[in-house]
PDB file of N, CA and C in Angstrom:
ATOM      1  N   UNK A   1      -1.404   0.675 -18.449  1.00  0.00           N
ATOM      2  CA  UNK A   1      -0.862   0.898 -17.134  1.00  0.00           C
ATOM      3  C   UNK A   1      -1.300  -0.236 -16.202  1.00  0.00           C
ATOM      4  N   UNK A   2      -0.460  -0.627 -15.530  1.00  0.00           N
ATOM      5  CA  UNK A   2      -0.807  -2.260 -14.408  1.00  0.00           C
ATOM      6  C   UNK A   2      -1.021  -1.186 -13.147  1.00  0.00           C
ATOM      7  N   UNK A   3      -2.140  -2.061 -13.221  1.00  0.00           N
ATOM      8  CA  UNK A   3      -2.707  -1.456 -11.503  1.00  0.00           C
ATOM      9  C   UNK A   3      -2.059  -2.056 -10.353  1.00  0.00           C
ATOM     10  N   UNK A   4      -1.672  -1.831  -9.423  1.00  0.00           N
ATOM     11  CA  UNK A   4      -0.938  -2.341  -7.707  1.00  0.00           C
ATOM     12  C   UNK A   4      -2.040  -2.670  -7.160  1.00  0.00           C
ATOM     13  N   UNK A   5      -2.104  -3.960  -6.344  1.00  0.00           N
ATOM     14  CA  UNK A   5      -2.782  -4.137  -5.510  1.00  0.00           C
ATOM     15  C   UNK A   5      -2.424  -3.370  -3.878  1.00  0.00           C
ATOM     16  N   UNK A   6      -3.334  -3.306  -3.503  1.00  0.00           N
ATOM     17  CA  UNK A   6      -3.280  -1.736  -2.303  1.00  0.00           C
ATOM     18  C   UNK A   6      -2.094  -3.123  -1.106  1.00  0.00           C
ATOM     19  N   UNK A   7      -1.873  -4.284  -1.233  1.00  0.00           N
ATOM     20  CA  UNK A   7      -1.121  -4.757   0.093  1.00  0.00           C
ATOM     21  C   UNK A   7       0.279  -5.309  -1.203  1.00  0.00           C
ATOM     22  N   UNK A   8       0.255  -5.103  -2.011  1.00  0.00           N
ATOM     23  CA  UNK A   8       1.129  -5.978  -2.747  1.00  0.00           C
ATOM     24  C   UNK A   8       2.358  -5.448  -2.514  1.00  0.00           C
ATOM     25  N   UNK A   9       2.926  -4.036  -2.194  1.00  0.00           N
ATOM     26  CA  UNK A   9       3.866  -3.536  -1.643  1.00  0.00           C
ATOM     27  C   UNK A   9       4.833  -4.538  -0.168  1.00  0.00           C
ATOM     28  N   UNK A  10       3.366  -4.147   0.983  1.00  0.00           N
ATOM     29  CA  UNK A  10       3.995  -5.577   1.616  1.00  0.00           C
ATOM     30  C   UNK A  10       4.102  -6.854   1.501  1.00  0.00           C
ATOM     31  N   UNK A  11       3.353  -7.031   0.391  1.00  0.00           N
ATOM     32  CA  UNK A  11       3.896  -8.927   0.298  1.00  0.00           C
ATOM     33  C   UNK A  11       5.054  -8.891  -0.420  1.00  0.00           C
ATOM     34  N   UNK A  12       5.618  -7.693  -1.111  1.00  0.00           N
ATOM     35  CA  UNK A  12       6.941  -7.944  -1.378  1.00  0.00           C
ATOM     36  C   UNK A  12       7.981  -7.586  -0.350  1.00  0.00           C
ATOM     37  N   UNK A  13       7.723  -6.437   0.765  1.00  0.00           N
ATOM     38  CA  UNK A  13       9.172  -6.447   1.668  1.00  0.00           C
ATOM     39  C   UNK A  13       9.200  -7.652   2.802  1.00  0.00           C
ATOM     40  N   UNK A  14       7.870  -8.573   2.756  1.00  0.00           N
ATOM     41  CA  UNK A  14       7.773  -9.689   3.473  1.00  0.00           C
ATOM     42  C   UNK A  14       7.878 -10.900   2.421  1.00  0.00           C
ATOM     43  N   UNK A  15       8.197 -10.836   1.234  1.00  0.00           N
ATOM     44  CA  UNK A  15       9.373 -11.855   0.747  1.00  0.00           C
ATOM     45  C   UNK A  15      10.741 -11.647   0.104  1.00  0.00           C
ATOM     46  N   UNK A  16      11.373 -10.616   0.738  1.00  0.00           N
ATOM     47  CA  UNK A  16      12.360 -10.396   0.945  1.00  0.00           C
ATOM     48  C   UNK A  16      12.596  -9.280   2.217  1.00  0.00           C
ATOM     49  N   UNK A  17      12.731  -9.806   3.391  1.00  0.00           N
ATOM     50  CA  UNK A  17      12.317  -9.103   4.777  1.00  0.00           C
ATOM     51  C   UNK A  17      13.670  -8.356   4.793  1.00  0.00           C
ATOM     52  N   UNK A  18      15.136  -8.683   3.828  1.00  0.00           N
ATOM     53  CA  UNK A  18      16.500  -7.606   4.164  1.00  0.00           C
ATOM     54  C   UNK A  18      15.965  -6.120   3.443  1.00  0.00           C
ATOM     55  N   UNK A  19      14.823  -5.906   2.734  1.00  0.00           N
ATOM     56  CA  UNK A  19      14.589  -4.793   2.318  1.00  0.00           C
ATOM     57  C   UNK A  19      13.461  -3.917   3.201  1.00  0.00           C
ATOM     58  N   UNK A  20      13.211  -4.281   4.703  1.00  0.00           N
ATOM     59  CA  UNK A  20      12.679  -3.870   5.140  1.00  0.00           C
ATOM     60  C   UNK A  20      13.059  -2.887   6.036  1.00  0.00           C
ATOM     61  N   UNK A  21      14.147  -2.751   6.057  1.00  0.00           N
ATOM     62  CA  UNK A  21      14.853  -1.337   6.661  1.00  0.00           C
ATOM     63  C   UNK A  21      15.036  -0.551   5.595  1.00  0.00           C
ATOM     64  N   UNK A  22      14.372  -0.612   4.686  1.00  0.00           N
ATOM     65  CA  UNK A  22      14.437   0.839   3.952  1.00  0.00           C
ATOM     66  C   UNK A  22      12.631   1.287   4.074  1.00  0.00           C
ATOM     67  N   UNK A  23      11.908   0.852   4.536  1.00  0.00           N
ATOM     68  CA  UNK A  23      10.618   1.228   5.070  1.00  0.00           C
ATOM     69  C   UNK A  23      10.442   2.073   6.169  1.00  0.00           C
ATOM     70  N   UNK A  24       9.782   3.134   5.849  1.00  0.00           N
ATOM     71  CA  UNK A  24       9.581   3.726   7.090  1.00  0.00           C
ATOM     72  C   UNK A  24       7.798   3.589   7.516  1.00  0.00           C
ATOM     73  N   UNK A  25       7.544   4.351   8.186  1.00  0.00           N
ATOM     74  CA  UNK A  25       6.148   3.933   8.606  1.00  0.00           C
ATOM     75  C   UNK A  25       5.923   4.702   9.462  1.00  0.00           C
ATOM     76  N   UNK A  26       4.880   5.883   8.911  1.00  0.00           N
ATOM     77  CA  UNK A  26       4.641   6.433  10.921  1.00  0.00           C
ATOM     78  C   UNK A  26       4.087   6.234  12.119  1.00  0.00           C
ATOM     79  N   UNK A  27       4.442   6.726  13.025  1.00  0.00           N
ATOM     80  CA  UNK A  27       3.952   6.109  14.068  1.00  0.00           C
ATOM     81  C   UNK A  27       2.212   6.800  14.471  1.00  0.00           C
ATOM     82  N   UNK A  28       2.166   7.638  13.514  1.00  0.00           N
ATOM     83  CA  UNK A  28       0.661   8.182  14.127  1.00  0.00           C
ATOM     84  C   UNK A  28      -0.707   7.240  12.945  1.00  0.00           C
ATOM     85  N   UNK A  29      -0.126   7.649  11.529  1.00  0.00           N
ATOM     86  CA  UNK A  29      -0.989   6.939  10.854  1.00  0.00           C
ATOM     87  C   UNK A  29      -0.913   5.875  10.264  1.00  0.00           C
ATOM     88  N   UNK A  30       0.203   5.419  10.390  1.00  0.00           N
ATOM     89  CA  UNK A  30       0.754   4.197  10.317  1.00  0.00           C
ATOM     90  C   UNK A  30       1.032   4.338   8.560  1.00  0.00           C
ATOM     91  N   UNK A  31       1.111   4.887   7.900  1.00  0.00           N
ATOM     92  CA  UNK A  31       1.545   5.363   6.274  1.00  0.00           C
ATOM     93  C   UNK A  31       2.922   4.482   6.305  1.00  0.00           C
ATOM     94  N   UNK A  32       2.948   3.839   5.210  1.00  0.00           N
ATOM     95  CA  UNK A  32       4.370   3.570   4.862  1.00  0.00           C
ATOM     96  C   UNK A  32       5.147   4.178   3.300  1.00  0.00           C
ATOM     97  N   UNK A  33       6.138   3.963   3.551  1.00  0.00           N
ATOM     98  CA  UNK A  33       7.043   4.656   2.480  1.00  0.00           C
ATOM     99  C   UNK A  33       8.215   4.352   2.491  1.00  0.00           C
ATOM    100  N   UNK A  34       8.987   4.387   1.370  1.00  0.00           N
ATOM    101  CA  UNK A  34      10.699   4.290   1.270  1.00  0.00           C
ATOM    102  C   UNK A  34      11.262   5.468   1.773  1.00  0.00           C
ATOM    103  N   UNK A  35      12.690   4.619   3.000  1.00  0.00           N
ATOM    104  CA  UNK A  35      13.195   6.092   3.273  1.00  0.00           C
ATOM    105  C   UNK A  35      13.975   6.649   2.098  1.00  0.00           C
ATOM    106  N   UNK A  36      13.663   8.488   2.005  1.00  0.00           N
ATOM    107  CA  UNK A  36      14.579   9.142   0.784  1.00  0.00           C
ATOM    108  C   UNK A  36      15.632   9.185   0.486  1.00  0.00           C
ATOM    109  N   UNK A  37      16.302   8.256   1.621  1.00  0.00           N
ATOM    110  CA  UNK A  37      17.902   8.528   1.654  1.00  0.00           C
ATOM    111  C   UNK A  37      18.307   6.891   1.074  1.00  0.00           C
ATOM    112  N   UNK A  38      17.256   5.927   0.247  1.00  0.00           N
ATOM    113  CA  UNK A  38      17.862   4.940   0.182  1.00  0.00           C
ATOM    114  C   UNK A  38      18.259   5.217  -1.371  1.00  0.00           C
ATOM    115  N   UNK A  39      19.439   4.062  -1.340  1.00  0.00           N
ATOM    116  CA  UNK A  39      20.469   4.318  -2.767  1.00  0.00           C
ATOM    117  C   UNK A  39      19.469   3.728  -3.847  1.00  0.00           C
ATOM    118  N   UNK A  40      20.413   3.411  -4.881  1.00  0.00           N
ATOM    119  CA  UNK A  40      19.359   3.280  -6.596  1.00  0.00           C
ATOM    120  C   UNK A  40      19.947   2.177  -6.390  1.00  0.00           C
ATOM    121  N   UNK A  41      20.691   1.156  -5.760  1.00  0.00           N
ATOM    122  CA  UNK A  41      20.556  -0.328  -5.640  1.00  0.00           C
ATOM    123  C   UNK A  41      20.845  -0.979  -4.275  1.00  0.00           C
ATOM    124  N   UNK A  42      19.977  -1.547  -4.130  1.00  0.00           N
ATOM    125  CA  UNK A  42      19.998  -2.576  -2.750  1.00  0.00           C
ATOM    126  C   UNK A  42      19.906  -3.534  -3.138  1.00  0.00           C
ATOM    127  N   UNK A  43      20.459  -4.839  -2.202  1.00  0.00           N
ATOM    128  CA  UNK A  43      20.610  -5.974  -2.633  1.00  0.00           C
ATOM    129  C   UNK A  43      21.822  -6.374  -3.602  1.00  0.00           C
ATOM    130  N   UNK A  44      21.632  -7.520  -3.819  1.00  0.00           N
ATOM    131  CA  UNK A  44      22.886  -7.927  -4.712  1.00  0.00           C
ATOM    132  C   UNK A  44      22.261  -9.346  -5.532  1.00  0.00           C
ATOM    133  N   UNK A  45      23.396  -9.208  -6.495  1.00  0.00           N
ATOM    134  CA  UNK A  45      23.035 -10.231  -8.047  1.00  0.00           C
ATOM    135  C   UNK A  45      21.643  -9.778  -8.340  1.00  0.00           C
ATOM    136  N   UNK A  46      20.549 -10.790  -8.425  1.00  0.00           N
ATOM    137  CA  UNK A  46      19.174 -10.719  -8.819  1.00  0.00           C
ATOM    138  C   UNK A  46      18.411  -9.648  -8.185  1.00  0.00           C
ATOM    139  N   UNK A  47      18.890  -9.230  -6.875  1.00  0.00           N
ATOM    140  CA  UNK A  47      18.305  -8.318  -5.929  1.00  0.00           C
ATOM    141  C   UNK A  47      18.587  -7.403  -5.580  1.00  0.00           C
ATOM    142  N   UNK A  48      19.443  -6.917  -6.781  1.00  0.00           N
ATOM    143  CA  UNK A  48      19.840  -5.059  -7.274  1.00  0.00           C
ATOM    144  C   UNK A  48      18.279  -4.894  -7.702  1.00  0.00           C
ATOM    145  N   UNK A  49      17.452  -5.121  -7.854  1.00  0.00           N
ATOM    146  CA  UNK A  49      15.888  -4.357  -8.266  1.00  0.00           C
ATOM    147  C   UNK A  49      15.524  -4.169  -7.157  1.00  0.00           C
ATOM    148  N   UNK A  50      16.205  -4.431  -6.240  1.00  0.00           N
ATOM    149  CA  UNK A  50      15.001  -4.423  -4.817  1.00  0.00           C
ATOM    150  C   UNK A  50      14.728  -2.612  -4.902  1.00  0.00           C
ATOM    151  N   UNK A  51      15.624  -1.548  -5.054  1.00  0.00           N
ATOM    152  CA  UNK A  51      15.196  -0.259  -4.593  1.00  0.00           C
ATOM    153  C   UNK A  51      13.954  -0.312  -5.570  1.00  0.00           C
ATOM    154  N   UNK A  52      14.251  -0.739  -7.087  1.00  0.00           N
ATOM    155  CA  UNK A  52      13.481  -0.102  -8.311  1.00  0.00           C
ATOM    156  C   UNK A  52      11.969  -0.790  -7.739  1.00  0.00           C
ATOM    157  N   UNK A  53      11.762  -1.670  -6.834  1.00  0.00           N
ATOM    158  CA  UNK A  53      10.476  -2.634  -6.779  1.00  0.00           C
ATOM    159  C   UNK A  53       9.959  -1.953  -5.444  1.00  0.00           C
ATOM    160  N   UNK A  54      10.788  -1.478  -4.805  1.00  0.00           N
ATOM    161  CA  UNK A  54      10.180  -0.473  -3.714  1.00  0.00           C
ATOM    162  C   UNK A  54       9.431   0.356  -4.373  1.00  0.00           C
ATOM    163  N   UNK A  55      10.346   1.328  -5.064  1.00  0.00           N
ATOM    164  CA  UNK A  55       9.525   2.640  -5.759  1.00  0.00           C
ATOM    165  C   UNK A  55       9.023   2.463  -6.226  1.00  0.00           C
ATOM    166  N   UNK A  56       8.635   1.237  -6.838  1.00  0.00           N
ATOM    167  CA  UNK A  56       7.298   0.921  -7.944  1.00  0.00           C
ATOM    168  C   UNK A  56       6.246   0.894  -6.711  1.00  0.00           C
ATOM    169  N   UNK A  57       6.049  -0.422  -5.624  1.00  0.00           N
ATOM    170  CA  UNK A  57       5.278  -0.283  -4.263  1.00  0.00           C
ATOM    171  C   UNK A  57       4.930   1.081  -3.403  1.00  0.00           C
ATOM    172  N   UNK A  58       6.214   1.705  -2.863  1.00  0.00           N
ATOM    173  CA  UNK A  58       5.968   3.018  -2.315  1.00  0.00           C
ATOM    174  C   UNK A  58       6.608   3.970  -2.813  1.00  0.00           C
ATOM    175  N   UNK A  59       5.773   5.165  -2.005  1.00  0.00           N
ATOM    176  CA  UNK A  59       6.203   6.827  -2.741  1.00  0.00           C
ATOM    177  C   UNK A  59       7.216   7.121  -0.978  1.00  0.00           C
ATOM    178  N   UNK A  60       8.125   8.045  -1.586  1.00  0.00           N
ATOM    179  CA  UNK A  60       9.227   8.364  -0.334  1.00  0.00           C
ATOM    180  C   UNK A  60       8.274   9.166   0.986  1.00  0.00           C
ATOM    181  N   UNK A  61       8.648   8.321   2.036  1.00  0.00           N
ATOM    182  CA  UNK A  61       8.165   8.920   3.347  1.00  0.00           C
ATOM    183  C   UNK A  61       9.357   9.277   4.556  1.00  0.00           C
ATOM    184  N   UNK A  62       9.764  10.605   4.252  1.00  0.00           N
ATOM    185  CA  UNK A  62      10.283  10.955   5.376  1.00  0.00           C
ATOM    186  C   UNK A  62       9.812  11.185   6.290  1.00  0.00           C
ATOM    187  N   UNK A  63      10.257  10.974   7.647  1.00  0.00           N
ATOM    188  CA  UNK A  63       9.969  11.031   8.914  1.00  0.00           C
ATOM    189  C   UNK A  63      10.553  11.907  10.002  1.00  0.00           C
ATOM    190  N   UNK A  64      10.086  13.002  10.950  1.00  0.00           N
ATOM    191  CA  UNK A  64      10.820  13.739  11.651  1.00  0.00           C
ATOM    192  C   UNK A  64      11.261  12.948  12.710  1.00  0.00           C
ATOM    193  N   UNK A  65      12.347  13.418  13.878  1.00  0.00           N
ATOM    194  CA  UNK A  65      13.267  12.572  14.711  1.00  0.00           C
ATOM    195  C   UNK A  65      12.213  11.486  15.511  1.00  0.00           C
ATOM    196  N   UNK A  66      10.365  11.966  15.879  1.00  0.00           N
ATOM    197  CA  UNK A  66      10.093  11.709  16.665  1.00  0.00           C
ATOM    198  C   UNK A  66       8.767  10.176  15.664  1.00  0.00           C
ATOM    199  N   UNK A  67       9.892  10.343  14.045  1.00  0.00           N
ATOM    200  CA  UNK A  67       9.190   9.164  13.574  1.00  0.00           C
ATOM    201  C   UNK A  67       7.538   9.264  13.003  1.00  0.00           C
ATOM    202  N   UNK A  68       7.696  10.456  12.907  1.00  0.00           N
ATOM    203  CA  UNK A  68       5.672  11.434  11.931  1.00  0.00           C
ATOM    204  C   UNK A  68       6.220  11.509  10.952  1.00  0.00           C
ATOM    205  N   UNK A  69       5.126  11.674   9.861  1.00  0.00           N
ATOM    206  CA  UNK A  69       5.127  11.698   8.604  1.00  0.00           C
ATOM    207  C   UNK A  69       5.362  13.462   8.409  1.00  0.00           C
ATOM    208  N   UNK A  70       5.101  14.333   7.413  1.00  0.00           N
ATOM    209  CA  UNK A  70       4.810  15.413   7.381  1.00  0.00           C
ATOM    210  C   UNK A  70       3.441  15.707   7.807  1.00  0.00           C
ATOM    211  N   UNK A  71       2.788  14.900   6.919  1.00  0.00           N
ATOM    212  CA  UNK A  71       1.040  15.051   6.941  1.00  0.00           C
ATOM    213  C   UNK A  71       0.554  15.388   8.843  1.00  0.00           C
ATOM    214  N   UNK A  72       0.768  14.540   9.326  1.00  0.00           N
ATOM    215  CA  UNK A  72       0.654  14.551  10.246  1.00  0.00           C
ATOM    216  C   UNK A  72       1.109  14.938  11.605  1.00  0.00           C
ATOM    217  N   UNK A  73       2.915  15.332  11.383  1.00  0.00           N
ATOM    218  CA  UNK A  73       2.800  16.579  11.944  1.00  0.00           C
ATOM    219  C   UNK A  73       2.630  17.860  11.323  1.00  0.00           C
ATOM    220  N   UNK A  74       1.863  18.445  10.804  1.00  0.00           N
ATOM    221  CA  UNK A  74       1.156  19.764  10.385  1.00  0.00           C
ATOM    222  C   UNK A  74      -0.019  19.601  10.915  1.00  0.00           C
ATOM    223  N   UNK A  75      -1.112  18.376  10.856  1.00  0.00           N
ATOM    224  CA  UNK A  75      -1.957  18.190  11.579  1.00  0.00           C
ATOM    225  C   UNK A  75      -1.611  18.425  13.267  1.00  0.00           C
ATOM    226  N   UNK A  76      -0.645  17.548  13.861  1.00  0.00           N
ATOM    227  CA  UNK A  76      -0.408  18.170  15.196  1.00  0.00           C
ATOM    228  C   UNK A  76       0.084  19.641  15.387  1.00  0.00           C
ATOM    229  N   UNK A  77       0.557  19.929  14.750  1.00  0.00           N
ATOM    230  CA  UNK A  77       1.118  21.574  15.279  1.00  0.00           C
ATOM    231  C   UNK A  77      -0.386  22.175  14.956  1.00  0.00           C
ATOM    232  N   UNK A  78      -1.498  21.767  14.384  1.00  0.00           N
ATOM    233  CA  UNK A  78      -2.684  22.888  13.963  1.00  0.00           C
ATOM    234  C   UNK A  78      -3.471  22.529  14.918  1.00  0.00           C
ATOM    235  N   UNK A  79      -3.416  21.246  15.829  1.00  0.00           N
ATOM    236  CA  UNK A  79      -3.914  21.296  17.027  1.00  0.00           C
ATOM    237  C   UNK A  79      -3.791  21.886  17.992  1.00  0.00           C
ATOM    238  N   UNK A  80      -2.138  22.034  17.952  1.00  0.00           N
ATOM    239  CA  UNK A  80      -1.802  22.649  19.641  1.00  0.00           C
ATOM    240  C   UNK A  80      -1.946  24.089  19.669  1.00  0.00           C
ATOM    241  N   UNK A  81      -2.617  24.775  18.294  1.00  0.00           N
ATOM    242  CA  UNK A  81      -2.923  26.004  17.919  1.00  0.00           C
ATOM    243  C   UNK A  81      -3.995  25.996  19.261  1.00  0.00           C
TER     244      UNK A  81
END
């Protein structure tokens, strides 16, 4: 099994920066992730792998309207308890 280096995710959507709108990122903990709604190919010719090289980098992070992860809003709603 090949180990990931913990930044190697972004040194790949920062050498190819058109795959960076499929990143999400929250705004509280700053977590990043592929959004779930992206297709099984982005890019074109050589750079149909771009989704498969995401998902190898990140795990899917959806985000609610106001741009939180899950994690973290469950953490806020157990605050305003």
């Amino acid at each position: 099994m090949t180990r990931i280096k913990k930044d190697e995710g972004e040194e790949y959507v920062n050498a190819f920066p058109k795959f960076k709108k499929w990143i999400n990122e929250c705004i509280c903990c700053h977590e990043k992730g592929y959004k779930p709604n992206m297709p099984d190919k982005i890019g074109d010719g050589d750079f149909n792998l771009g989704s498969y090289n995401i998902k190898k980098y990140f795990k899917p992070l959806p985000l609610n309207e106001d741009g939180i992860c899950p994690t973290c809003e469950k953490a806020l709603k157990n605050i305003k308890k």
